[in-house]
Every structure is written in C-alpha cells, then in structure tokens.
PDB file of N, CA and C in Angstrom:
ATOM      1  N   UNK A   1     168.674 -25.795 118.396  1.00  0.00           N
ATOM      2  CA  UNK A   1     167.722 -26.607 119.129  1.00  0.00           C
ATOM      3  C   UNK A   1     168.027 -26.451 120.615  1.00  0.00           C
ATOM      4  N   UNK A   2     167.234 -25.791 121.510  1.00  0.00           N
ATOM      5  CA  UNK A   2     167.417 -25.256 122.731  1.00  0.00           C
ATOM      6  C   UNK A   2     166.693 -26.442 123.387  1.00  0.00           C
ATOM      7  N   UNK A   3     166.994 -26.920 124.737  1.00  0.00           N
ATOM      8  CA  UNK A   3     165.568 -27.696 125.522  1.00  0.00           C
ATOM      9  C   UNK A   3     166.037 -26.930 126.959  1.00  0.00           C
ATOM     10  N   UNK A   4     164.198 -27.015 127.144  1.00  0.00           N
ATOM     11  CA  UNK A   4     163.685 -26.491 128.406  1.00  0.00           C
ATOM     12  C   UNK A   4     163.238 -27.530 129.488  1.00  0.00           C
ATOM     13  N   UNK A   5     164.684 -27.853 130.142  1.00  0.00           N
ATOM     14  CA  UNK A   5     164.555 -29.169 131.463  1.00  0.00           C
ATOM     15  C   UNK A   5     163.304 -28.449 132.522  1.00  0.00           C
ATOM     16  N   UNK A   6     162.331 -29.191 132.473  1.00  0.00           N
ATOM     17  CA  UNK A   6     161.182 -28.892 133.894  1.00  0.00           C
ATOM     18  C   UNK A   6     161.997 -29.293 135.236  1.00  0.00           C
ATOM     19  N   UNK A   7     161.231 -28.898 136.333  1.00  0.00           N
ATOM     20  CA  UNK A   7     161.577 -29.115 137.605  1.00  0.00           C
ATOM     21  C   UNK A   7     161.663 -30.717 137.958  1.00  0.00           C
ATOM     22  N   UNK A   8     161.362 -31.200 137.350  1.00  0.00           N
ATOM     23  CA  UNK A   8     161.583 -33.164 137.457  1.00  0.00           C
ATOM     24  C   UNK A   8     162.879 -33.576 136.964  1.00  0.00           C
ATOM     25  N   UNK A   9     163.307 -32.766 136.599  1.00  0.00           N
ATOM     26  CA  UNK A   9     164.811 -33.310 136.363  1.00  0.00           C
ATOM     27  C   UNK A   9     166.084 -32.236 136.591  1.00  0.00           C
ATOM     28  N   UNK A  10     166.969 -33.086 136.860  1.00  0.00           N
ATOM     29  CA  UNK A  10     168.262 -32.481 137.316  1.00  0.00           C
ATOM     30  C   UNK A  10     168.924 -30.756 136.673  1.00  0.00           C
ATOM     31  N   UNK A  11     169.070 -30.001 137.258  1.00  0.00           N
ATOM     32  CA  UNK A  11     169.796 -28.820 136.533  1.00  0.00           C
ATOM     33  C   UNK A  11     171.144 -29.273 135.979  1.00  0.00           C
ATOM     34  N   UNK A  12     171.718 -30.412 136.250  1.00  0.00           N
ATOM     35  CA  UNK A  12     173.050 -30.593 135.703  1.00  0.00           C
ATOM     36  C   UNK A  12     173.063 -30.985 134.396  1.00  0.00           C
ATOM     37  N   UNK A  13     171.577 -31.203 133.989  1.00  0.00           N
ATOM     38  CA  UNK A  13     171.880 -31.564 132.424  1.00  0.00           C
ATOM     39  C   UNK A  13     172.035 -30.815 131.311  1.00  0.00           C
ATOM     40  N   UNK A  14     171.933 -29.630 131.669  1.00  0.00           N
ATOM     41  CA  UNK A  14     171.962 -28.263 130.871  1.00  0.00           C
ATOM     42  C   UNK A  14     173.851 -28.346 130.979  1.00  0.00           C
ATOM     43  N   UNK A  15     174.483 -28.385 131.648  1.00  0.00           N
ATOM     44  CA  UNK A  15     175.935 -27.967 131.496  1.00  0.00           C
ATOM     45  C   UNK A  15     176.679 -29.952 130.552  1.00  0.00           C
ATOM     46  N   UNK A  16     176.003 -31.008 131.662  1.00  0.00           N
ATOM     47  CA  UNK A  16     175.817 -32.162 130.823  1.00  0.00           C
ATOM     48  C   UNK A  16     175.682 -32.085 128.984  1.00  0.00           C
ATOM     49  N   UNK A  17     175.249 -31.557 128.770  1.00  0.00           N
ATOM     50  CA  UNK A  17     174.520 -31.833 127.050  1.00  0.00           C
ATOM     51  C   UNK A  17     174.649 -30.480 126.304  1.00  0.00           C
ATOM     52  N   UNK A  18     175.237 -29.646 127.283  1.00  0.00           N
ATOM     53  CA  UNK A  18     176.389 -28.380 125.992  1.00  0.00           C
ATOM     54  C   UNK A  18     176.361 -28.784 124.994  1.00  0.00           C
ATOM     55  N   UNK A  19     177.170 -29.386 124.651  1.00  0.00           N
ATOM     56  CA  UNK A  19     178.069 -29.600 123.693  1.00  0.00           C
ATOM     57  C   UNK A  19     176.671 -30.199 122.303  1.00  0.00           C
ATOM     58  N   UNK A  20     176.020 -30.396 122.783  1.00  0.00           N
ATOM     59  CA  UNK A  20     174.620 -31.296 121.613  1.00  0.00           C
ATOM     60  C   UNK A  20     173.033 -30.316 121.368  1.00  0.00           C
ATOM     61  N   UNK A  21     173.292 -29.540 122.961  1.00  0.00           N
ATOM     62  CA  UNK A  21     171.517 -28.815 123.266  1.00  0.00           C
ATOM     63  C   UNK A  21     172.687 -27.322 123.393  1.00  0.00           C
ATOM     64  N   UNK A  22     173.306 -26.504 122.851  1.00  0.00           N
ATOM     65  CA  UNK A  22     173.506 -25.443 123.350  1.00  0.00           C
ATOM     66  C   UNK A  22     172.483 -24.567 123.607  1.00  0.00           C
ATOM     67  N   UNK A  23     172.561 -23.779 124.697  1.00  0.00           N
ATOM     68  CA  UNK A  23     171.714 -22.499 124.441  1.00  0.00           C
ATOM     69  C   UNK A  23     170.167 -22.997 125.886  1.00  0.00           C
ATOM     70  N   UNK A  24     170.232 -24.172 126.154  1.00  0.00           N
ATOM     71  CA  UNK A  24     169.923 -25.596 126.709  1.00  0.00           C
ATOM     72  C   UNK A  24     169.601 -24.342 128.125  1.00  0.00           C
ATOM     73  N   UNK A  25     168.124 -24.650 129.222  1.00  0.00           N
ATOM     74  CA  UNK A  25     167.864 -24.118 130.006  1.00  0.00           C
ATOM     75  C   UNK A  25     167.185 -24.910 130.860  1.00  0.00           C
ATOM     76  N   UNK A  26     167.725 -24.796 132.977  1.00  0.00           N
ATOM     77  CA  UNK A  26     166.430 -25.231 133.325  1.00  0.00           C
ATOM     78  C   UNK A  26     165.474 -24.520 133.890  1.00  0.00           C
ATOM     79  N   UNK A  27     164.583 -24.991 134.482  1.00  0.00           N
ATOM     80  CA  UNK A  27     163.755 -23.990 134.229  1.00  0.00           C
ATOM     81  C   UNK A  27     163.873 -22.623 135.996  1.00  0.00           C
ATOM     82  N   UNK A  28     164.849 -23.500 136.836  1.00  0.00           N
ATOM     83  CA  UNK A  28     165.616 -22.699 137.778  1.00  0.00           C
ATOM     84  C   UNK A  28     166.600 -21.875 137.043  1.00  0.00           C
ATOM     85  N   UNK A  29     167.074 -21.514 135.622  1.00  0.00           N
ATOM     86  CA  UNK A  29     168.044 -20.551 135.570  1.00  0.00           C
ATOM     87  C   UNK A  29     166.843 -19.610 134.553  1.00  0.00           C
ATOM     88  N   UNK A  30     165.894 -19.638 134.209  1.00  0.00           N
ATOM     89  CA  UNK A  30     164.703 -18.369 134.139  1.00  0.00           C
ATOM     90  C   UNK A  30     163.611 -18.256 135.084  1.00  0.00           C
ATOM     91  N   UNK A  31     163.932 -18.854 136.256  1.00  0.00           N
ATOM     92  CA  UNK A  31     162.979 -18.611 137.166  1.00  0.00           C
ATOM     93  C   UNK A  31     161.841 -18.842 137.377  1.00  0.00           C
ATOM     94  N   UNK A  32     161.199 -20.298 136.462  1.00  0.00           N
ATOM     95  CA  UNK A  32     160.032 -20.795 136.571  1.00  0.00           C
ATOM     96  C   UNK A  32     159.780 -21.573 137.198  1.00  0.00           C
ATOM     97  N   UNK A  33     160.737 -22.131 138.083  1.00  0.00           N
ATOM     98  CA  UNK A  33     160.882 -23.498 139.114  1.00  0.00           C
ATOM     99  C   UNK A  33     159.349 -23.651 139.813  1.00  0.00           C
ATOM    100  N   UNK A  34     158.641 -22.279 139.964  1.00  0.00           N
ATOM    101  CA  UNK A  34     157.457 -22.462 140.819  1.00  0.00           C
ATOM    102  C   UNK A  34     156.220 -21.991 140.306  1.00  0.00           C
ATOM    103  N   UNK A  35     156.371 -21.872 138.819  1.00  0.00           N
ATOM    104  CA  UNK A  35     155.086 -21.427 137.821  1.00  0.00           C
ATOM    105  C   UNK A  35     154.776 -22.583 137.574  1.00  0.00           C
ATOM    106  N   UNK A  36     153.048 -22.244 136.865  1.00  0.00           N
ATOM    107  CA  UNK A  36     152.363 -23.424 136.579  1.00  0.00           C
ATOM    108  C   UNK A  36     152.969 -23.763 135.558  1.00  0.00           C
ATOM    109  N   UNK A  37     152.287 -25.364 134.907  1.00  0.00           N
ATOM    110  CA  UNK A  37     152.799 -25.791 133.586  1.00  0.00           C
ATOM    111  C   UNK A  37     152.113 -25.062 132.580  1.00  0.00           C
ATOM    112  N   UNK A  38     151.351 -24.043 132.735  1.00  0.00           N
ATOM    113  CA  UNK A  38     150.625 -23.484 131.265  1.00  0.00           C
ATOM    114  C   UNK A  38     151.796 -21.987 131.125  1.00  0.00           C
ATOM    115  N   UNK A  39     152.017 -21.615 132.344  1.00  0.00           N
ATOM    116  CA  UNK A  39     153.341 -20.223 132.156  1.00  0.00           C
ATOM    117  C   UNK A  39     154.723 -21.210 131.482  1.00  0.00           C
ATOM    118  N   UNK A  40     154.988 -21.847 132.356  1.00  0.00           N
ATOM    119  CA  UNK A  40     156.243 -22.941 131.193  1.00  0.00           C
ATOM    120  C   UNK A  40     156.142 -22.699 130.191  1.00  0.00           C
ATOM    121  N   UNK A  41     154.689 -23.389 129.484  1.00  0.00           N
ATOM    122  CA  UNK A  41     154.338 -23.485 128.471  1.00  0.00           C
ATOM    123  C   UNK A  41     154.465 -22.340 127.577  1.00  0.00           C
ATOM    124  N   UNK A  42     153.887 -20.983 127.963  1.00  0.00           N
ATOM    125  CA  UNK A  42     154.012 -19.942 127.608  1.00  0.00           C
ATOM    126  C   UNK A  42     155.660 -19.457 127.320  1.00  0.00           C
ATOM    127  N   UNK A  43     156.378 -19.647 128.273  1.00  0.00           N
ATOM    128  CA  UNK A  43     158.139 -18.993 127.751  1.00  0.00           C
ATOM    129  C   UNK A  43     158.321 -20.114 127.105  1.00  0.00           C
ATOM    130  N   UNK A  44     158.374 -21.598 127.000  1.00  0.00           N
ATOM    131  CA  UNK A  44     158.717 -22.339 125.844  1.00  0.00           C
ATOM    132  C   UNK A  44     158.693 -21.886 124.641  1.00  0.00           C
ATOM    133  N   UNK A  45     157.198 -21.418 124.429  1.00  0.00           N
ATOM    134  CA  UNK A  45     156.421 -20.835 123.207  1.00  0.00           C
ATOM    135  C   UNK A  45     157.556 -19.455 122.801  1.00  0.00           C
ATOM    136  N   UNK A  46     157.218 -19.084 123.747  1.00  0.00           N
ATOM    137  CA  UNK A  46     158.131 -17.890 123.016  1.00  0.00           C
ATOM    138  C   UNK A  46     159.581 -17.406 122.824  1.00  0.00           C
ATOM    139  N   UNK A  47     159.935 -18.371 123.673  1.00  0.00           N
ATOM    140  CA  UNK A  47     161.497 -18.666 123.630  1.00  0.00           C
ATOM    141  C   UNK A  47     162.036 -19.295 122.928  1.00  0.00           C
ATOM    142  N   UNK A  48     161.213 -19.947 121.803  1.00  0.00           N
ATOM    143  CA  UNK A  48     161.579 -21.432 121.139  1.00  0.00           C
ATOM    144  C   UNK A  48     162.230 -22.702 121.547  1.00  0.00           C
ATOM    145  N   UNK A  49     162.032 -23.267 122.761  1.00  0.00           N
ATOM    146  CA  UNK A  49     162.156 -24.174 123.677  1.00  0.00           C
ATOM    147  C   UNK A  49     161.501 -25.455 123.540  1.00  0.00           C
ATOM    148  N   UNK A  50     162.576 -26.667 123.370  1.00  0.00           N
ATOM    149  CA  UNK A  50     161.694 -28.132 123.373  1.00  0.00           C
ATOM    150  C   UNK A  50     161.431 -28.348 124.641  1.00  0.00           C
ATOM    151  N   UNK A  51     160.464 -28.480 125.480  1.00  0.00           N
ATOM    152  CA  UNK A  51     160.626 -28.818 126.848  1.00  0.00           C
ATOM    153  C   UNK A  51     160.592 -30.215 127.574  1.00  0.00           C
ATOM    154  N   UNK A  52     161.309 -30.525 128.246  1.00  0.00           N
ATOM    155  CA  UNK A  52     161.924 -32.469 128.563  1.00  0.00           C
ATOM    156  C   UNK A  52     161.104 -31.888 129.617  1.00  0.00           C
ATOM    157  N   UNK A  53     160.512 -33.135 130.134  1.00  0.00           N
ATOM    158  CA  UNK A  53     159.934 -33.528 131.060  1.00  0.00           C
ATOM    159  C   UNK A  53     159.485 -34.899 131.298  1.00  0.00           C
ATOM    160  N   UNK A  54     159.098 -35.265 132.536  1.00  0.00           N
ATOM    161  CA  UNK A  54     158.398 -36.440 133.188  1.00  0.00           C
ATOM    162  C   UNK A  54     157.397 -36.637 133.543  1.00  0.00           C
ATOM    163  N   UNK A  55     156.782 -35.157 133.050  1.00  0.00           N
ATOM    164  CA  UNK A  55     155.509 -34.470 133.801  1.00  0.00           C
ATOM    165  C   UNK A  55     154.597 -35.093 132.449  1.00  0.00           C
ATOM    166  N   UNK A  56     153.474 -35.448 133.024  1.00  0.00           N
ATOM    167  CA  UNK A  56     152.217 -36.390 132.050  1.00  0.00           C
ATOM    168  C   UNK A  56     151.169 -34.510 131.574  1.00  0.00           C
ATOM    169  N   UNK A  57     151.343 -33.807 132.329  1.00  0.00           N
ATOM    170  CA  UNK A  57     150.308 -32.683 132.077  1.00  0.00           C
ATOM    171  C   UNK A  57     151.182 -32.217 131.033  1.00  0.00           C
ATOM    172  N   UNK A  58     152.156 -31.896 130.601  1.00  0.00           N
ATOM    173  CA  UNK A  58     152.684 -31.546 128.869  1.00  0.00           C
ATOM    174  C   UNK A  58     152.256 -31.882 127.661  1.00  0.00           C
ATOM    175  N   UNK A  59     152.261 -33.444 127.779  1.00  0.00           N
ATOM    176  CA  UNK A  59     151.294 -34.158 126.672  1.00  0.00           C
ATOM    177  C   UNK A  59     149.949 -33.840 126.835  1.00  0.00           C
ATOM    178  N   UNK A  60     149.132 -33.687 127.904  1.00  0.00           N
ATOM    179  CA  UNK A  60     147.959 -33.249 127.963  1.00  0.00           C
ATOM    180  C   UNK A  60     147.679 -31.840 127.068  1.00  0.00           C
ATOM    181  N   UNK A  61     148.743 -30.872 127.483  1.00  0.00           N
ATOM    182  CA  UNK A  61     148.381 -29.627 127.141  1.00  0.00           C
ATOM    183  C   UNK A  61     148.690 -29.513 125.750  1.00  0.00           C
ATOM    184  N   UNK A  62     149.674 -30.206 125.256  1.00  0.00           N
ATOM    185  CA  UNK A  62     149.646 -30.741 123.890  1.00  0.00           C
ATOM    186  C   UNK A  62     148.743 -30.554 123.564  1.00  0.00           C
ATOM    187  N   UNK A  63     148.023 -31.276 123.310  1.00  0.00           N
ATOM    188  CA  UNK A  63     146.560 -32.314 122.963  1.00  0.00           C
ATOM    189  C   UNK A  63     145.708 -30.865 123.273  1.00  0.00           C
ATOM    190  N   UNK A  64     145.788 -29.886 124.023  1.00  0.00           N
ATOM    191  CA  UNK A  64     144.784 -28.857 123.965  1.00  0.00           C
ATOM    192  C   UNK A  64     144.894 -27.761 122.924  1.00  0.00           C
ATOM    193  N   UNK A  65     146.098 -27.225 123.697  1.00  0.00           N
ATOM    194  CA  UNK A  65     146.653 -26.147 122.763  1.00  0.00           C
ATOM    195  C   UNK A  65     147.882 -26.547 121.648  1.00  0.00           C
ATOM    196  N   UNK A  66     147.831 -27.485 120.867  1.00  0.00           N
ATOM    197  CA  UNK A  66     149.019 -27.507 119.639  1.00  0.00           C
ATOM    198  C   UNK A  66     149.986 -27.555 120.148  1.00  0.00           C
ATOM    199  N   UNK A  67     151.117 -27.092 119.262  1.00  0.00           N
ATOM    200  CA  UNK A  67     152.229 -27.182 119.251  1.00  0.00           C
ATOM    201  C   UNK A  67     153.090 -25.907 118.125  1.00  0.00           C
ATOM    202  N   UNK A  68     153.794 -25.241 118.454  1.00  0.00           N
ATOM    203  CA  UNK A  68     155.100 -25.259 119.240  1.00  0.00           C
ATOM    204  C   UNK A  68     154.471 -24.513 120.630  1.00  0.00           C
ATOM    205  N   UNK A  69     154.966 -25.300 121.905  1.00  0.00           N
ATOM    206  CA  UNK A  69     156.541 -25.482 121.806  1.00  0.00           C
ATOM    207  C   UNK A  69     156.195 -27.413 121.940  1.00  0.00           C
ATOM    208  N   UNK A  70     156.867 -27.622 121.545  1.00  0.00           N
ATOM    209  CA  UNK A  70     156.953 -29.431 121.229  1.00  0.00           C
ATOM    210  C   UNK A  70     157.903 -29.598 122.755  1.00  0.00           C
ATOM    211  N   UNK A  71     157.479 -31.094 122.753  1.00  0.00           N
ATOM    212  CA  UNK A  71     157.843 -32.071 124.047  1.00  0.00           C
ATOM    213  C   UNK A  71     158.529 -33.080 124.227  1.00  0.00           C
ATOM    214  N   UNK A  72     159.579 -33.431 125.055  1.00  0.00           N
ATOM    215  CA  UNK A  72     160.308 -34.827 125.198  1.00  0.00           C
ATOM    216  C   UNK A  72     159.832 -35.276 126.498  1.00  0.00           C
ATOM    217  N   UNK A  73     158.701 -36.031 126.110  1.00  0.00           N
ATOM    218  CA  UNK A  73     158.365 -36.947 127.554  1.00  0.00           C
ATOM    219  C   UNK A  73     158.897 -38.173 127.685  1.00  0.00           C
ATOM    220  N   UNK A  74     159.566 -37.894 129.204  1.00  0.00           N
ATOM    221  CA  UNK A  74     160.524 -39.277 129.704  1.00  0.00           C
ATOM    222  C   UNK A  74     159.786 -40.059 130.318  1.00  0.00           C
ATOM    223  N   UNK A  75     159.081 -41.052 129.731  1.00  0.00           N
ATOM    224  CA  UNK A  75     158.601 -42.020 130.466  1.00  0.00           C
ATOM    225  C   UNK A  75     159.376 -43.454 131.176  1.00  0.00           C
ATOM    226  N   UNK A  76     160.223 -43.248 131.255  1.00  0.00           N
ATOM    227  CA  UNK A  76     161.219 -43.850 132.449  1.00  0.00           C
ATOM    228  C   UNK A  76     161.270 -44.226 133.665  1.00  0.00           C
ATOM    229  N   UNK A  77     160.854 -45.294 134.179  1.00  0.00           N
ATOM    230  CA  UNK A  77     160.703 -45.330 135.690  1.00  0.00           C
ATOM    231  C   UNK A  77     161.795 -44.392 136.514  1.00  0.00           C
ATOM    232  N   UNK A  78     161.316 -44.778 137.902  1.00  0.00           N
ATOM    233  CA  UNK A  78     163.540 -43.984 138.697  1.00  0.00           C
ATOM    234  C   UNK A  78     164.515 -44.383 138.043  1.00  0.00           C
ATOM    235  N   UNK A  79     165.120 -43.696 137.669  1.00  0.00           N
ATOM    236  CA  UNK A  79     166.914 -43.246 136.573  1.00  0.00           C
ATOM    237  C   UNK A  79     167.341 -42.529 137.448  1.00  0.00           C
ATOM    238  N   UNK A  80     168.576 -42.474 137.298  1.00  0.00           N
ATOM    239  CA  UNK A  80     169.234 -41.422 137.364  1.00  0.00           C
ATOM    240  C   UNK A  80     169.760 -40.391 136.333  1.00  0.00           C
ATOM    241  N   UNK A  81     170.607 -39.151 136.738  1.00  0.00           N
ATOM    242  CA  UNK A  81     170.471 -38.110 135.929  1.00  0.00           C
ATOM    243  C   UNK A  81     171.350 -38.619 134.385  1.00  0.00           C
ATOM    244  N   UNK A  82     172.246 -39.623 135.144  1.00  0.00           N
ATOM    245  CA  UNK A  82     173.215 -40.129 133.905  1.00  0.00           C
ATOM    246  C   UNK A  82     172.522 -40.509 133.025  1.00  0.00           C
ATOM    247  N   UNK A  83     171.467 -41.976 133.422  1.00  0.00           N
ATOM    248  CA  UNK A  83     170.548 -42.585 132.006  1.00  0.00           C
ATOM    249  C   UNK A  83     169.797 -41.453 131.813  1.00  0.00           C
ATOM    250  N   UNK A  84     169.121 -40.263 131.518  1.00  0.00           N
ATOM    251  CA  UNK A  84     168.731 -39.640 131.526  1.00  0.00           C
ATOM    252  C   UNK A  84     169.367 -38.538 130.338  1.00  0.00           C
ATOM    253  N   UNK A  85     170.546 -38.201 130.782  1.00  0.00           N
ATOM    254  CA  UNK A  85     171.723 -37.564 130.108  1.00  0.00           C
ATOM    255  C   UNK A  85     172.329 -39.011 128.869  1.00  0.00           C
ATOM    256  N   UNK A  86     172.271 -40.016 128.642  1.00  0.00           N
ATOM    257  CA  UNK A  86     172.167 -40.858 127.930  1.00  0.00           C
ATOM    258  C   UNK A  86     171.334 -41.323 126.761  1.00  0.00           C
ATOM    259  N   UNK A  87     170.286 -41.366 127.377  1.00  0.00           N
ATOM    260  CA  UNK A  87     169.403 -41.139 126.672  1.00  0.00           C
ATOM    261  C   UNK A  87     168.989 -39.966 125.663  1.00  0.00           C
ATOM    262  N   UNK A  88     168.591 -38.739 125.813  1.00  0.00           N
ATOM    263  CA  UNK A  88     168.870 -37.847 125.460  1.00  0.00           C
ATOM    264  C   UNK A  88     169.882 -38.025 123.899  1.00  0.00           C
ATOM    265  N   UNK A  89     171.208 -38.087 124.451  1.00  0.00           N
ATOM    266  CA  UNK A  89     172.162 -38.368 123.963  1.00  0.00           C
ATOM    267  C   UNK A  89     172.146 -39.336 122.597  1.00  0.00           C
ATOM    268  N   UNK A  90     171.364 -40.496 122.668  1.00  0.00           N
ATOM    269  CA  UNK A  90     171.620 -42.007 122.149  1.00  0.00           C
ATOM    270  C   UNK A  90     169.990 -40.890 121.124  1.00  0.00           C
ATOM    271  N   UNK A  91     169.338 -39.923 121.779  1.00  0.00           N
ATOM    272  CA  UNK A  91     168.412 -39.808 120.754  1.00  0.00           C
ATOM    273  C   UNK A  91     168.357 -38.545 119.984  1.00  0.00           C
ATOM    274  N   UNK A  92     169.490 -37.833 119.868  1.00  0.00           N
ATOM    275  CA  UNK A  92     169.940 -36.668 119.644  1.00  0.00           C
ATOM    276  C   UNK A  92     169.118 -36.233 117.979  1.00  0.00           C
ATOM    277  N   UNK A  93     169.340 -37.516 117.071  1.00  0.00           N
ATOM    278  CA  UNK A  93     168.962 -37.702 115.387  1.00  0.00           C
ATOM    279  C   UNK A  93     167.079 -37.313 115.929  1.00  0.00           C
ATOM    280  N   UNK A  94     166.607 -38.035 116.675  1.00  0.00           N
ATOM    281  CA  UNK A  94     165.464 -38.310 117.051  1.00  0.00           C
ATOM    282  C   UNK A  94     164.647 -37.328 117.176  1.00  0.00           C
ATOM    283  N   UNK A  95     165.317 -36.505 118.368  1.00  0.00           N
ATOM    284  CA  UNK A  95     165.047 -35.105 118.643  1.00  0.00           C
ATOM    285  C   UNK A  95     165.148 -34.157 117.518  1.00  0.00           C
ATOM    286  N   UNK A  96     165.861 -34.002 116.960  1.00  0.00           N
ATOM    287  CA  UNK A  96     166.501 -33.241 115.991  1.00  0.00           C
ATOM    288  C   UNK A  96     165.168 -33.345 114.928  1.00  0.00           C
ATOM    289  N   UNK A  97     164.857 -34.055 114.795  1.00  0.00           N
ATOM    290  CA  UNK A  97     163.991 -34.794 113.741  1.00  0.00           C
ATOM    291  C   UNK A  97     162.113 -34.091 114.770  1.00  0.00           C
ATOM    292  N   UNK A  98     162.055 -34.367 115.628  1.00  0.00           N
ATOM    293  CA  UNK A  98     160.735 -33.631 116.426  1.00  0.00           C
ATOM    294  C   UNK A  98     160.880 -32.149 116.158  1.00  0.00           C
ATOM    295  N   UNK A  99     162.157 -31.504 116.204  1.00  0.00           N
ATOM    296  CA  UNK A  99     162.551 -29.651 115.919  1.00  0.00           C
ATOM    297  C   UNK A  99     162.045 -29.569 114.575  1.00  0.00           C
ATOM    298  N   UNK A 100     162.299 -29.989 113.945  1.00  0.00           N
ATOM    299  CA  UNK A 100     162.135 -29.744 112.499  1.00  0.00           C
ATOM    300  C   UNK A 100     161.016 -30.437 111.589  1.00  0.00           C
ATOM    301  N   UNK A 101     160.017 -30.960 112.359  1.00  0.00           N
ATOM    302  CA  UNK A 101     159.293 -31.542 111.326  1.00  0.00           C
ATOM    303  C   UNK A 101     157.434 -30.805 111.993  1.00  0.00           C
ATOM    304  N   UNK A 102     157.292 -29.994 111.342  1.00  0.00           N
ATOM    305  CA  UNK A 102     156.269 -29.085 111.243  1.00  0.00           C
ATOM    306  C   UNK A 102     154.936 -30.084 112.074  1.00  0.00           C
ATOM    307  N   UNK A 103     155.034 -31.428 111.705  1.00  0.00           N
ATOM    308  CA  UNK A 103     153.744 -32.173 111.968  1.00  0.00           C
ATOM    309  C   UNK A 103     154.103 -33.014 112.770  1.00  0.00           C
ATOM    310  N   UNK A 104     155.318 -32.445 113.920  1.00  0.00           N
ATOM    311  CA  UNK A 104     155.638 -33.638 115.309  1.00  0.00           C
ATOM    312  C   UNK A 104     155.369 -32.544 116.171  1.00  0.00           C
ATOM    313  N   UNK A 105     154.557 -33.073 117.469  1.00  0.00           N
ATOM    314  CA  UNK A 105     154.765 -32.402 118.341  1.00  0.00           C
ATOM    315  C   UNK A 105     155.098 -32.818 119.917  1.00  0.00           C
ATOM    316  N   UNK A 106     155.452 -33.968 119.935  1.00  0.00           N
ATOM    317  CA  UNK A 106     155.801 -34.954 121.090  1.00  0.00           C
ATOM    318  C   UNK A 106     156.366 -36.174 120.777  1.00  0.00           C
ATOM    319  N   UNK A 107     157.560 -36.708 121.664  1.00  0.00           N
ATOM    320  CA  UNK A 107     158.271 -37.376 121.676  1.00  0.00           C
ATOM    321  C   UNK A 107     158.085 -38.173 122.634  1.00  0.00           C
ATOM    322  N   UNK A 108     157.945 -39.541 122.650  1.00  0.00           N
ATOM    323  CA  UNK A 108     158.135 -40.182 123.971  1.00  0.00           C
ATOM    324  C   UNK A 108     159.424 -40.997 124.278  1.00  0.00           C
ATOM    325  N   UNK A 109     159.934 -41.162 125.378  1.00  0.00           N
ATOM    326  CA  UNK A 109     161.498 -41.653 125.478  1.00  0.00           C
ATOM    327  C   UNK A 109     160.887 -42.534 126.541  1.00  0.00           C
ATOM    328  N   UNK A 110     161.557 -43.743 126.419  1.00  0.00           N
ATOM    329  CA  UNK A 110     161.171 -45.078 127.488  1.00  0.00           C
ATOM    330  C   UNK A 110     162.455 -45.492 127.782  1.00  0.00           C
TER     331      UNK A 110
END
C-alpha cells in the first residue's frame, strides 16, 4: 500500500510513515509538484498510488472518472504535519481496508 502525498501537505511524511506506507511518495520526489490534478491522477493510476490530499478537486474527479487510483481526503481544518502524521497513523486498519476493497474509492479523515 503506497500513498501519493499532493502538494498540500508536508514531504516529511513520506520518511514520517516508512515504517506503515513503505514505498510512500510525494509528489516533489516524481516531479509533479506543478502538474495538474488530472496528470497526478494519471501516475497514481498507474503507479498504484492512494493519493492523500486536502485538495476537494480529487473527490470531484472521483465522481468523474472512477476509481483506482482511490483517495484519502483530509478534511481537517489548519494541523500540523504531526496531527496529520497521526492521524494517518490512528487510521492505518481504515486505509488498509479502502486498498483492498474493490467497491471503496474515497476516504474521508476529519
């Protein structure tokens, strides 16, 4: 179970959450920091990538084009990277459970 951190959140959570997300990318270490959300979308897809975000246009594109690649939307007011990296964390079963179940394709985290 790989996740693909968007530009709304910290690059430190990829070295943060080793140990739970190996293999774990943001989207500054493949070089999408400044592509649209439908190219994201596209290396998610083919990379097999859950992609975390804060960004409301994921769930949108959801809702257009299906799923995979499936979504963890943080709907969280300002956090920091820790509750963030916590969270995550406290929902690891949760997530795990969105990877593997053919008929999930979004997650929301509050």
């Amino acid at each position: 179970m790989k996740l693909l951190f968007d530009q709304n959140l910290s690059p430190r959570l990829v070295d943060c959450l080793a140990n739970l997300y190996p293999n774990s990318k943001h989207v500054y270490d493949v070089e999408l920091d400044q592509s649209t959300d439908l190219l994201l979308w596209a290396y998610a897809q083919q990379h097999d990538f859950i992609i975390v975000t804060r960004d409301a246009d994921f769930n949108e594109i959801s809702l257009i084009q299906g799923f995979p690649p499936k979504v963890v939307w943080i709907r969280r007011g300002n956090c920091s990277t820790q509750a963030i990296e916590l969270m995550l964390r406290l929902h690891f079963e949760t997530i795990q459970y969105l990877n593997e179940n053919p008929n999930a394709g979004i997650l929301t985290l509050f």
